[in-house]
N, C-alpha and C. Protein backbone atom coordinates (compact mmCIF):
# COMPACT_ATOMS: atom_id res chain seq x y z
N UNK A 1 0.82 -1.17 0.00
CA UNK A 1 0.00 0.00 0.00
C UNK A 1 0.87 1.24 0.00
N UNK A 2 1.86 1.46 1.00
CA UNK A 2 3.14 2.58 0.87
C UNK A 2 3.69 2.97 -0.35
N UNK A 3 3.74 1.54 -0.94
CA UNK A 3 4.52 2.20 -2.75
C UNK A 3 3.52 2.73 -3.34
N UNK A 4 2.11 2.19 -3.61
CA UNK A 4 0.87 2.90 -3.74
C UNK A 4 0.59 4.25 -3.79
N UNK A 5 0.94 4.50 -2.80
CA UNK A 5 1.13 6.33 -2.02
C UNK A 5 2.28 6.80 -2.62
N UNK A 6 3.04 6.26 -2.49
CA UNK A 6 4.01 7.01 -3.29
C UNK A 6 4.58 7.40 -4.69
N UNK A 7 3.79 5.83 -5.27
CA UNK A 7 3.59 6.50 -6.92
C UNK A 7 2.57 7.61 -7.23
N UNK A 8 1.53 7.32 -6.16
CA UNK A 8 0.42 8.50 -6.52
C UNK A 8 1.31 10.38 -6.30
N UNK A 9 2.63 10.13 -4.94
CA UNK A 9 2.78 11.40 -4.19
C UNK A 9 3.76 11.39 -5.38
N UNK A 10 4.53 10.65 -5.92
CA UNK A 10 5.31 11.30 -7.44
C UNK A 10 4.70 12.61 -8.11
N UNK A 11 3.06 11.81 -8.68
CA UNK A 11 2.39 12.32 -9.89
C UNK A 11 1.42 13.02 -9.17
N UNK A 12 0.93 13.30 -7.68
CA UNK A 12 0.54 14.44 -7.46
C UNK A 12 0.15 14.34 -5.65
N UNK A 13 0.62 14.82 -5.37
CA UNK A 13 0.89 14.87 -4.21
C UNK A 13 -0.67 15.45 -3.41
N UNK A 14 -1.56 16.27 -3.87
CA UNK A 14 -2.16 16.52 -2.81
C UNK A 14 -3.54 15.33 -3.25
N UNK A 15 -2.93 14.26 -4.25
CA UNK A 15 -4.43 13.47 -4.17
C UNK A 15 -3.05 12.29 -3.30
N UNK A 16 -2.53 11.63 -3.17
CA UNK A 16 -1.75 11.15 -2.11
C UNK A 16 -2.50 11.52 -0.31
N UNK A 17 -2.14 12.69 -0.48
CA UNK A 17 -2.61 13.43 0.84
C UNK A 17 -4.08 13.20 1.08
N UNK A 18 -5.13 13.09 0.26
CA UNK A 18 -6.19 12.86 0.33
C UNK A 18 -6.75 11.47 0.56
N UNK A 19 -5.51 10.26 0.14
CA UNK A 19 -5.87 9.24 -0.07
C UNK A 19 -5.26 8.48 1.32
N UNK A 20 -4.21 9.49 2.15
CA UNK A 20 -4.08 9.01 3.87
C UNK A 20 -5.23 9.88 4.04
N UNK A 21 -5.95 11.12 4.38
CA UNK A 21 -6.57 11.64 5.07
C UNK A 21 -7.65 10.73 5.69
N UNK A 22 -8.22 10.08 4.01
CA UNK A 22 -9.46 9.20 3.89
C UNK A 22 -9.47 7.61 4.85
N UNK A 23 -7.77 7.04 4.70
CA UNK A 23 -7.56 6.45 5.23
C UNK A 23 -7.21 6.72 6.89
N UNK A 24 -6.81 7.85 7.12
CA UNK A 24 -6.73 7.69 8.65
C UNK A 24 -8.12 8.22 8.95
N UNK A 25 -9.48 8.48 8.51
CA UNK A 25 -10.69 9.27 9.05
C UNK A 25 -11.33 7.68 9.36
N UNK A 26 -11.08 6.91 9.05
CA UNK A 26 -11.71 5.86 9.12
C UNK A 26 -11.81 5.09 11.81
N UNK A 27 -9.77 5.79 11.83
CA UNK A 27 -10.09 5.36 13.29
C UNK A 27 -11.03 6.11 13.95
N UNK A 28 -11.44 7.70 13.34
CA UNK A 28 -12.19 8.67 13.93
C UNK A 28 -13.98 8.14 13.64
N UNK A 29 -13.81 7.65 12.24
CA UNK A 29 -15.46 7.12 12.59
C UNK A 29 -15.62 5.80 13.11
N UNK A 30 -15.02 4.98 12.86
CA UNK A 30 -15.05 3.57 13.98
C UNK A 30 -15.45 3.94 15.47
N UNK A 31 -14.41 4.69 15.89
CA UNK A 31 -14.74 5.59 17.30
C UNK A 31 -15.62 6.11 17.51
N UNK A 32 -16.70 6.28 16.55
CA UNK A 32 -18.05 6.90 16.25
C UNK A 32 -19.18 5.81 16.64
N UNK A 33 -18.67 4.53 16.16
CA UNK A 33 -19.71 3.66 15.79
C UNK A 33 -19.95 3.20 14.70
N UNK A 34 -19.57 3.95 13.72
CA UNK A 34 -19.72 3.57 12.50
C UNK A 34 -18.82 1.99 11.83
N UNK A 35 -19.36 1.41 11.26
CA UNK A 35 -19.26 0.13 10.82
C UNK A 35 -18.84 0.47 9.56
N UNK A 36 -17.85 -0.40 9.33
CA UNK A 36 -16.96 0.36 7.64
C UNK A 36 -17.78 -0.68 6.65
N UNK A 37 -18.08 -1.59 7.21
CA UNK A 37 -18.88 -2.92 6.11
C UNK A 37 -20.23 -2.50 5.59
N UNK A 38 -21.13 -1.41 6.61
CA UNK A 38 -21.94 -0.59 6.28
C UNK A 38 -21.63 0.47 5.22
N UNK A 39 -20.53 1.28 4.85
CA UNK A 39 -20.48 2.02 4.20
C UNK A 39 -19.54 2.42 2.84
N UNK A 40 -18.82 0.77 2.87
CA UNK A 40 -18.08 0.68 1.90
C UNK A 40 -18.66 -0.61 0.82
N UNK A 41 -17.90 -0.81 -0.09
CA UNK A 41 -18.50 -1.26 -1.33
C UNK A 41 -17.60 -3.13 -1.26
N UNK A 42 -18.68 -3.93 -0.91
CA UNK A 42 -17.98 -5.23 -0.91
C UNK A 42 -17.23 -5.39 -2.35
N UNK A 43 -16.70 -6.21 -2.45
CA UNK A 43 -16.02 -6.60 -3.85
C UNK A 43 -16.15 -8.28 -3.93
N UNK A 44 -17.02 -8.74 -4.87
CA UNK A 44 -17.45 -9.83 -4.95
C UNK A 44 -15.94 -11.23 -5.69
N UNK A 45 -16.26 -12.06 -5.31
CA UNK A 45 -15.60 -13.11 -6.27
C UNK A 45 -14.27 -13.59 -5.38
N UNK A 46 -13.98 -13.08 -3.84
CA UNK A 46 -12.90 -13.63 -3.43
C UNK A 46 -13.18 -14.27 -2.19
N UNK A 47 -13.01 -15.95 -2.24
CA UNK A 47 -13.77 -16.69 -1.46
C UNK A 47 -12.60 -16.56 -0.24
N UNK A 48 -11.29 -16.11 0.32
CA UNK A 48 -10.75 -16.24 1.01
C UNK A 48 -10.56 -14.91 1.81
N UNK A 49 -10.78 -13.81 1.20
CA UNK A 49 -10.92 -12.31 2.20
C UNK A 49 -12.01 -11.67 1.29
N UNK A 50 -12.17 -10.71 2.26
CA UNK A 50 -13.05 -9.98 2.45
C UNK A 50 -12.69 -8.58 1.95
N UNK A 51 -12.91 -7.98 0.76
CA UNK A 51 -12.31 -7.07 0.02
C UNK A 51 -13.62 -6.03 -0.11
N UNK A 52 -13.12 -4.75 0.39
CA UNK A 52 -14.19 -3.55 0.47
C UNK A 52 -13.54 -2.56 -0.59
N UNK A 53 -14.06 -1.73 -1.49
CA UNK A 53 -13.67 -0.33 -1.61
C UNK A 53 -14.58 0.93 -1.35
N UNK A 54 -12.97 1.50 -1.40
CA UNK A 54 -13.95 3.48 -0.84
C UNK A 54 -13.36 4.32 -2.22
N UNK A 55 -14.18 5.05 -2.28
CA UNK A 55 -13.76 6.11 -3.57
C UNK A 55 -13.38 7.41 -2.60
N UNK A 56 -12.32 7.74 -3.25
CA UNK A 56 -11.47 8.83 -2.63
C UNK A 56 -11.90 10.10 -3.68
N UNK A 57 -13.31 10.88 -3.19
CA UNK A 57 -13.51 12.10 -3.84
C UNK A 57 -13.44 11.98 -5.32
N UNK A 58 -12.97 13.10 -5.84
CA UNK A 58 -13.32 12.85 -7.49
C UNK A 58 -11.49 12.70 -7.82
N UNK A 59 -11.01 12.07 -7.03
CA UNK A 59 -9.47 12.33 -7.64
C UNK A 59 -9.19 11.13 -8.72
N UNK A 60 -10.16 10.16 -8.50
CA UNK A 60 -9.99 8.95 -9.13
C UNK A 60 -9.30 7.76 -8.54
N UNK A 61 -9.01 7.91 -7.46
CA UNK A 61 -8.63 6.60 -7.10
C UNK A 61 -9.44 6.05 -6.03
N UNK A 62 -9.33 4.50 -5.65
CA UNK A 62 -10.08 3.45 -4.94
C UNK A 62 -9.25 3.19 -3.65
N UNK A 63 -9.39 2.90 -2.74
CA UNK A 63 -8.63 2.47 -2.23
C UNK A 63 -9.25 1.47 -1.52
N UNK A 64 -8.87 0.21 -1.27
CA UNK A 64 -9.28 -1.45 -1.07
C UNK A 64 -9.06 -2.00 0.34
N UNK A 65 -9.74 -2.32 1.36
CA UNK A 65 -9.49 -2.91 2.41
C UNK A 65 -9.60 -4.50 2.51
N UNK A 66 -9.05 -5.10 3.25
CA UNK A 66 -9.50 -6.53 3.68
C UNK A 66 -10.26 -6.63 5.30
N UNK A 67 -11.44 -6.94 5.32
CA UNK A 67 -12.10 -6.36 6.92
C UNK A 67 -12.32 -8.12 6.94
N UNK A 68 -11.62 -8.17 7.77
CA UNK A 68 -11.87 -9.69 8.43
C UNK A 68 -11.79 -9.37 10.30
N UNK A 69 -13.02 -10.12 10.82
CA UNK A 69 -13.55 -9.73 12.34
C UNK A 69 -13.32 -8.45 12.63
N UNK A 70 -12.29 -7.95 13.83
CA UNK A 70 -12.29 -6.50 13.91
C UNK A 70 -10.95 -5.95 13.31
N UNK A 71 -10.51 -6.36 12.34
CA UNK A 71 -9.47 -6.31 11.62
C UNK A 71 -9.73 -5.63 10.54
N UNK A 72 -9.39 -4.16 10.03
CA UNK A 72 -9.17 -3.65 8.60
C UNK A 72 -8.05 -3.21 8.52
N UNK A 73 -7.70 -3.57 6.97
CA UNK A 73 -6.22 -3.63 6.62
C UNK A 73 -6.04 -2.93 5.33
N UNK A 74 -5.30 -2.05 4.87
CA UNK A 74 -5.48 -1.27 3.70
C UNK A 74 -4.73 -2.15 2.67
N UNK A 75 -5.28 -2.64 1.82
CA UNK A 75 -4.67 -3.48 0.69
C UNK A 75 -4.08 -2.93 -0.30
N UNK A 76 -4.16 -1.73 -0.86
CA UNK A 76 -4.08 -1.30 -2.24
C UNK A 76 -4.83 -0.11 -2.39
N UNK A 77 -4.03 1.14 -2.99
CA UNK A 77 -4.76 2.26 -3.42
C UNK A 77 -4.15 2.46 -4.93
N UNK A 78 -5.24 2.55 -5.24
CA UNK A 78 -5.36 1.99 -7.24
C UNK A 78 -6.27 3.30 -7.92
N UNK A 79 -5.57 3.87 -9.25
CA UNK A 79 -6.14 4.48 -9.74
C UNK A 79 -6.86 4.01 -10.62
N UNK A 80 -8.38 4.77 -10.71
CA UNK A 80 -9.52 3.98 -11.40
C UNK A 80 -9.22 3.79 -12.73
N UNK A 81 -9.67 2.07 -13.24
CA UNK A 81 -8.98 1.76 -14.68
C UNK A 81 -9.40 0.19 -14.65
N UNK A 82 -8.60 -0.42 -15.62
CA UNK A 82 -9.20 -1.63 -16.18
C UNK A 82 -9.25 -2.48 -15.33
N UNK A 83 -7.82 -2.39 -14.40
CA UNK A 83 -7.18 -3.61 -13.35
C UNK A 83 -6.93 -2.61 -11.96
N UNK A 84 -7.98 -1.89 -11.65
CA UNK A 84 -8.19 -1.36 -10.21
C UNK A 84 -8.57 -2.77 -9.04
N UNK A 85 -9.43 -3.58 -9.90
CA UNK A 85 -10.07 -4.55 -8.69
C UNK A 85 -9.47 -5.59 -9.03
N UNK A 86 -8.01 -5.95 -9.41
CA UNK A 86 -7.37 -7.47 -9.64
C UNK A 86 -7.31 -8.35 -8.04
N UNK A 87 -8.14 -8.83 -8.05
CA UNK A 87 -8.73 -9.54 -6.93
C UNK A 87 -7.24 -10.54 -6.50
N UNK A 88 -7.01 -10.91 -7.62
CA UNK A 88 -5.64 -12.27 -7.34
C UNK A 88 -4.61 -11.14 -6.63
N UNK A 89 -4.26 -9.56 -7.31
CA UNK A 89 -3.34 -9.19 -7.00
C UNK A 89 -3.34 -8.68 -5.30
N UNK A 90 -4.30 -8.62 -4.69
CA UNK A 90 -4.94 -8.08 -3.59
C UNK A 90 -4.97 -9.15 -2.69
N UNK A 91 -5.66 -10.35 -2.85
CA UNK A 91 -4.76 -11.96 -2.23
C UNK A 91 -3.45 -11.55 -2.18
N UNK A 92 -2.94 -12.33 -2.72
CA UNK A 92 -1.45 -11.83 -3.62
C UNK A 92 -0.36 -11.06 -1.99
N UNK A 93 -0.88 -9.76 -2.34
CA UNK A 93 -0.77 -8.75 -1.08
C UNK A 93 -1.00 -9.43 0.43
N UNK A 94 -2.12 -9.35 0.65
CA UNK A 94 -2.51 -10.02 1.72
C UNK A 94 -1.75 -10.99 2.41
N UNK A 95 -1.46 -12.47 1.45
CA UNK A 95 -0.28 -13.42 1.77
C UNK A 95 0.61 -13.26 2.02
N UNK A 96 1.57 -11.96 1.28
CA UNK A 96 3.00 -11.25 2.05
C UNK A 96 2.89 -10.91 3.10
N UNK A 97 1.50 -10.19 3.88
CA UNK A 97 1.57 -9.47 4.91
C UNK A 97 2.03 -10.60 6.55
């Protein structure tokens, strides 16, 4: 996910910045109550995790969690395109971790 951010903070830095903001607002609404499985977008077809996305404003990019029990984990922040949701590559990820 770090190299992620950082190819984005190459080619433009304040959608980078937008794409931690989004990601750290998430401990502030948990702390709320809010349920991220409620408000993010399942991603179908991966029988071994549990793959959500959030759209980060109009900058164009996704960024992908794995929410397994009370566990969310940022998988991948992908600019929107053909192979944003490569499901294998997001496993893939996951298994290194």
């Amino acid at each position: 996910m770090y190299d992620d951010i950082e190819q984005i903070k190459d080619h433009n830095p304040d959608h980078a910045e937008r794409c931690f903001d989004t990601i750290d607002d998430w401990e502030r609404k948990i702390g709320w109550g809010r349920v991220p499985q409620n408000h993010l977008t399942y991603l179908t077809g991966s029988k071994s995790h549990n793959f959500y996305r959030e759209w980060v404003g109009q900058s164009g990019y996704r960024i992908i969690y794995d929410i397994s029990g009370d566990v969310m984990t940022v998988v991948a922040v992908r600019p929107k395109g053909d192979d944003t949701y490569d499901l294998d590559e997001f496993r893939r990820r996951m298994d290194q971790l």
